[in-house]
N, C-alpha and C. Protein backbone atom coordinates (compact mmCIF):
# COMPACT_ATOMS: atom_id res chain seq x y z
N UNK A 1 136.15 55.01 84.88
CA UNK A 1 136.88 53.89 84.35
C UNK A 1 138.36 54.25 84.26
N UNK A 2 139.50 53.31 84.58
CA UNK A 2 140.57 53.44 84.68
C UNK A 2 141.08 53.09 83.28
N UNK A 3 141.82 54.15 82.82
CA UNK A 3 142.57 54.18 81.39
C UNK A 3 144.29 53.59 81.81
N UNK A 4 144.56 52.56 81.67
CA UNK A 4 146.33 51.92 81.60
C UNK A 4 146.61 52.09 80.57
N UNK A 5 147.92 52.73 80.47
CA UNK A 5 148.61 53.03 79.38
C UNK A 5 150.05 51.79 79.66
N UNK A 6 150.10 51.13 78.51
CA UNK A 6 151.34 49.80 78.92
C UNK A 6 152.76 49.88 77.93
N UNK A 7 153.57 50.30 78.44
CA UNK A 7 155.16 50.19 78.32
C UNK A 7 155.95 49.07 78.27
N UNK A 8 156.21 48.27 77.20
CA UNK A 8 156.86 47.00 77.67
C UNK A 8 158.28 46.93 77.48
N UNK A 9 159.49 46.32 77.61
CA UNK A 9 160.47 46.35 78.02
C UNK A 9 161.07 46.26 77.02
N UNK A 10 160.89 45.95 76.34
CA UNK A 10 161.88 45.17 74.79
C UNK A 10 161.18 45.82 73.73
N UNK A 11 161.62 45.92 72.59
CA UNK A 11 160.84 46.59 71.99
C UNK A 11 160.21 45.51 70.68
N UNK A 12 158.75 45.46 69.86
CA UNK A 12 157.99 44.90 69.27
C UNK A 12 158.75 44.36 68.02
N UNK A 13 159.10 44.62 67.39
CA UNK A 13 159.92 44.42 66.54
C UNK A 13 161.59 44.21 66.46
N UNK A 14 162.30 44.41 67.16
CA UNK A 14 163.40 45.12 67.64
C UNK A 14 163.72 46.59 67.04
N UNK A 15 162.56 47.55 66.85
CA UNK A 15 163.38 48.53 66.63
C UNK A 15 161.99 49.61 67.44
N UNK A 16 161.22 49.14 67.83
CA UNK A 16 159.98 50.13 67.80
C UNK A 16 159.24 49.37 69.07
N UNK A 17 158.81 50.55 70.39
CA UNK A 17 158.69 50.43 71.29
C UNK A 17 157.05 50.75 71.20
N UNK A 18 155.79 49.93 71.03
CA UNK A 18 154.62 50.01 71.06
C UNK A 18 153.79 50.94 72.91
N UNK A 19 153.26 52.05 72.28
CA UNK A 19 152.86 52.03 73.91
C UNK A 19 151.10 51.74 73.43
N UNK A 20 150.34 51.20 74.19
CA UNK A 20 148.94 50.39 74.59
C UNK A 20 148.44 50.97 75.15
N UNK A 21 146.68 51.24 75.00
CA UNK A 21 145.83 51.52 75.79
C UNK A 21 145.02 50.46 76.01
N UNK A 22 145.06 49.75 77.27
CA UNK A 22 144.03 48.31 77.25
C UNK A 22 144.07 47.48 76.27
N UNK A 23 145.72 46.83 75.67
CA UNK A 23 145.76 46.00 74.64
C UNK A 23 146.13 46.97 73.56
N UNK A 24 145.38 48.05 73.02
CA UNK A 24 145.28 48.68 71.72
C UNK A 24 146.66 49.28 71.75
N UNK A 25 147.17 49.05 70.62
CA UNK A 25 148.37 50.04 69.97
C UNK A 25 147.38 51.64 70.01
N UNK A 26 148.11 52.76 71.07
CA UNK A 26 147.98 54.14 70.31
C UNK A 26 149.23 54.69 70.11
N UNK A 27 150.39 54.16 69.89
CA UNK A 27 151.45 54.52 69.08
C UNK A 27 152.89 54.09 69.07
N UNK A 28 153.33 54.11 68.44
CA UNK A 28 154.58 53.37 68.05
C UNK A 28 156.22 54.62 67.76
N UNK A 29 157.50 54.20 68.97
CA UNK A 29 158.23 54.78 69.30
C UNK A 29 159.58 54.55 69.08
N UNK A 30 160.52 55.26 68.75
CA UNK A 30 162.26 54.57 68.50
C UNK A 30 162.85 54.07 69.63
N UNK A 31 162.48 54.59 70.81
CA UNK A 31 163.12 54.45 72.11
C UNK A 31 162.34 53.98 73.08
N UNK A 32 162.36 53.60 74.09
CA UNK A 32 161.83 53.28 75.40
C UNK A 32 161.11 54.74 76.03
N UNK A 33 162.11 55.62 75.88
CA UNK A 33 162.28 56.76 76.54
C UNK A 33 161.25 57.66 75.96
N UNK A 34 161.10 57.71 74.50
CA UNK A 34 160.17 58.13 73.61
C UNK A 34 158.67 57.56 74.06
N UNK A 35 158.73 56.02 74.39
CA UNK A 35 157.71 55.70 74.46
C UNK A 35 156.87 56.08 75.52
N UNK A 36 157.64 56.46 77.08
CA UNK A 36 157.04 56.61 78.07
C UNK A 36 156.64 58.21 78.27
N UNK A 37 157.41 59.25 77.86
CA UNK A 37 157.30 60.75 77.30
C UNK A 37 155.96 60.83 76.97
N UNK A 38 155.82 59.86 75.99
CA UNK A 38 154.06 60.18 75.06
C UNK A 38 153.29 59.28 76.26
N UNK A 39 153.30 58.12 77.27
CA UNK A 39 152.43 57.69 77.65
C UNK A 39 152.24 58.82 78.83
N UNK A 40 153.06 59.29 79.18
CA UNK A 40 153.02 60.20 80.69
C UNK A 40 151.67 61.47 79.85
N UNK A 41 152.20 61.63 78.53
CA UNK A 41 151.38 62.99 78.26
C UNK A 41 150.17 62.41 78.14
N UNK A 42 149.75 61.58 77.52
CA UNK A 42 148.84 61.08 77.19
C UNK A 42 147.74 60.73 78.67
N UNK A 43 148.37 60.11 79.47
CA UNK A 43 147.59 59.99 80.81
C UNK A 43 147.34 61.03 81.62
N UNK A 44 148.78 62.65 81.48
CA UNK A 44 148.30 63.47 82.10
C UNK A 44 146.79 64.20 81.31
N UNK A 45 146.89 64.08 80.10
CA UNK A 45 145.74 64.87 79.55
C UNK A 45 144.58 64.13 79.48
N UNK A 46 144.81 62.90 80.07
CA UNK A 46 143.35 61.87 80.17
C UNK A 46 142.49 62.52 81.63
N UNK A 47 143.82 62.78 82.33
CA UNK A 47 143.53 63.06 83.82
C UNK A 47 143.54 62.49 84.84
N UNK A 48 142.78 61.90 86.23
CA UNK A 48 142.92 61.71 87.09
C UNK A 48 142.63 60.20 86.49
N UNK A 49 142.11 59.89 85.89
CA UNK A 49 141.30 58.33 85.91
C UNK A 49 142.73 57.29 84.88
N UNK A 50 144.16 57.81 84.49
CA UNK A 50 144.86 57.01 83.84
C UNK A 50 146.07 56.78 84.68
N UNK A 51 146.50 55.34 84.58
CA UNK A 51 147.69 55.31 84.83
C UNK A 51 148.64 54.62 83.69
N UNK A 52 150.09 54.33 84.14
CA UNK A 52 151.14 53.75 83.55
C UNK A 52 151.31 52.62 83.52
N UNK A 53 151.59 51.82 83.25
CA UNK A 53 152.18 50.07 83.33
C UNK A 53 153.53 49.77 82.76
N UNK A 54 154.78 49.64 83.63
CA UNK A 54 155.76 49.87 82.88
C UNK A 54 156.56 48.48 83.19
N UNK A 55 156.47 47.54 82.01
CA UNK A 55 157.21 45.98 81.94
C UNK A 55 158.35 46.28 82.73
N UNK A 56 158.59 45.25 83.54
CA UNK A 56 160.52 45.12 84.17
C UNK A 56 161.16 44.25 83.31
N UNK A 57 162.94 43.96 83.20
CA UNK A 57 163.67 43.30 82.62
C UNK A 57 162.85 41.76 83.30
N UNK A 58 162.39 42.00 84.25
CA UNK A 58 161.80 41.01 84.85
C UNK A 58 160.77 39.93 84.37
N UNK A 59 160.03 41.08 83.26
CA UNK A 59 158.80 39.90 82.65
C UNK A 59 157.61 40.73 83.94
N UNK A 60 157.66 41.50 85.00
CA UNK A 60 156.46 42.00 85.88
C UNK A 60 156.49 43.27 85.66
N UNK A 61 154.94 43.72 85.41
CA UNK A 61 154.51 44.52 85.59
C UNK A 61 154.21 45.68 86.57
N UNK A 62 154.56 46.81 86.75
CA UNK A 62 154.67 47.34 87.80
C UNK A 62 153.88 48.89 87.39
N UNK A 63 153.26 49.50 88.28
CA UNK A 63 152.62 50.73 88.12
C UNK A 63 153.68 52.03 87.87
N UNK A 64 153.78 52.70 87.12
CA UNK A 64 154.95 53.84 87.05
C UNK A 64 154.61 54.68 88.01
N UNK A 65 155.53 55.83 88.81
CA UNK A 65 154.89 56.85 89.57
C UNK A 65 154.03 57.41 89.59
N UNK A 66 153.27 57.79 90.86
CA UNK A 66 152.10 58.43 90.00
C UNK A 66 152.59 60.14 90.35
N UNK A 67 153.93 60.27 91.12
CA UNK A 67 154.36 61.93 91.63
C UNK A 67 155.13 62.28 90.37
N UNK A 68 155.20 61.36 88.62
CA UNK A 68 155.61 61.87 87.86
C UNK A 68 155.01 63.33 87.21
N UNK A 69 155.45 64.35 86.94
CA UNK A 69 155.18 65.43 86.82
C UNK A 69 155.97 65.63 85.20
N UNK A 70 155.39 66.37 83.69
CA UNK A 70 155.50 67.08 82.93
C UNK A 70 156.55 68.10 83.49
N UNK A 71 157.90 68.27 82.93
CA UNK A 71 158.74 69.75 83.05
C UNK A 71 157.93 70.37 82.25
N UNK A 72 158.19 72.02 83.28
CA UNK A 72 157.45 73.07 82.17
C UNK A 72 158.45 73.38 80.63
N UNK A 73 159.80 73.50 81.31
CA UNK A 73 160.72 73.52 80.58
C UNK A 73 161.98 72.41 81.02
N UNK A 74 162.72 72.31 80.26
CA UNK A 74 163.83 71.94 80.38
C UNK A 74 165.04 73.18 80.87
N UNK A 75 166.14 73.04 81.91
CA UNK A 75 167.13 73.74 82.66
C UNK A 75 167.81 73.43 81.89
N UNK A 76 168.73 74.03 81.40
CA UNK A 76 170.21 74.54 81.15
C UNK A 76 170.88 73.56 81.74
N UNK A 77 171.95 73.03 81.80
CA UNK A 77 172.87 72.60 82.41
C UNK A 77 173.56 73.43 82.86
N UNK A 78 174.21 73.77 84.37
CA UNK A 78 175.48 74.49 83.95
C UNK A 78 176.33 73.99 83.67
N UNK A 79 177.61 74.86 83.18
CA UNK A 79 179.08 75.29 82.55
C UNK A 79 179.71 74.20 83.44
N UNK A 80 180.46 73.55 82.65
CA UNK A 80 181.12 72.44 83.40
C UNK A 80 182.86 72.82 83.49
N UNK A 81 183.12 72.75 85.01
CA UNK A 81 184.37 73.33 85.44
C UNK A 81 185.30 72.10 85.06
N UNK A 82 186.40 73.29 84.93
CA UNK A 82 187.54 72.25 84.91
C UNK A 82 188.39 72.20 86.59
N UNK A 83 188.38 71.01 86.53
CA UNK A 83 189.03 70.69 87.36
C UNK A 83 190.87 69.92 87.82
N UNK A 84 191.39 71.20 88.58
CA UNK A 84 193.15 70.52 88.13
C UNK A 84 193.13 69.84 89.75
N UNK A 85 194.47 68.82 89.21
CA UNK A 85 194.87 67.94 90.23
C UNK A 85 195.58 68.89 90.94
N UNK A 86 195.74 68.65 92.58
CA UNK A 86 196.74 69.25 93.03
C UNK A 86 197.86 68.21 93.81
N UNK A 87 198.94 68.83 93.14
CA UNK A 87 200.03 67.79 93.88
C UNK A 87 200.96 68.42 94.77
């Protein structure tokens, strides 16, 4: 059985971004960004049988990647150069 996890565009309240399993609230988020973080984990640890559903500004529904991948870690940024004009 296929587990959808659903992302919608706007958030439920205006402050709190609901993510859904088949209708059901399994949790409630500050951000968009927050919200899709927990649905990605949540489907990777469901496994092969879940996907994403992520609302457009559009009002349509669209499937999220499925080549999204968990970082093991987060990179460093590098050191940001300065850069002079030359005249």
């Amino acid at each position: 059985m296929t587990r959808i996890y659903e992302i919608p565009y706007q958030p439920d309240d205006g402050s709190f971004w609901t993510v859904r399993l088949g209708g059901v609230p399994v949790g409630r988020f500050p951000s968009r960004f927050e919200a899709l973080r927990a649905a990605v984990n949540l489907a990777a640890a469901d496994g092969a049988g879940a996907t994403i559903a992520v609302e457009g500004a559009d009002g349509i529904w669209r499937p999220f990647g499925s080549d999204a991948k968990r970082p093991v870690s987060v990179q460093a940024m590098p050191p940001m150069r300065k850069l002079a004009a030359v005249r």
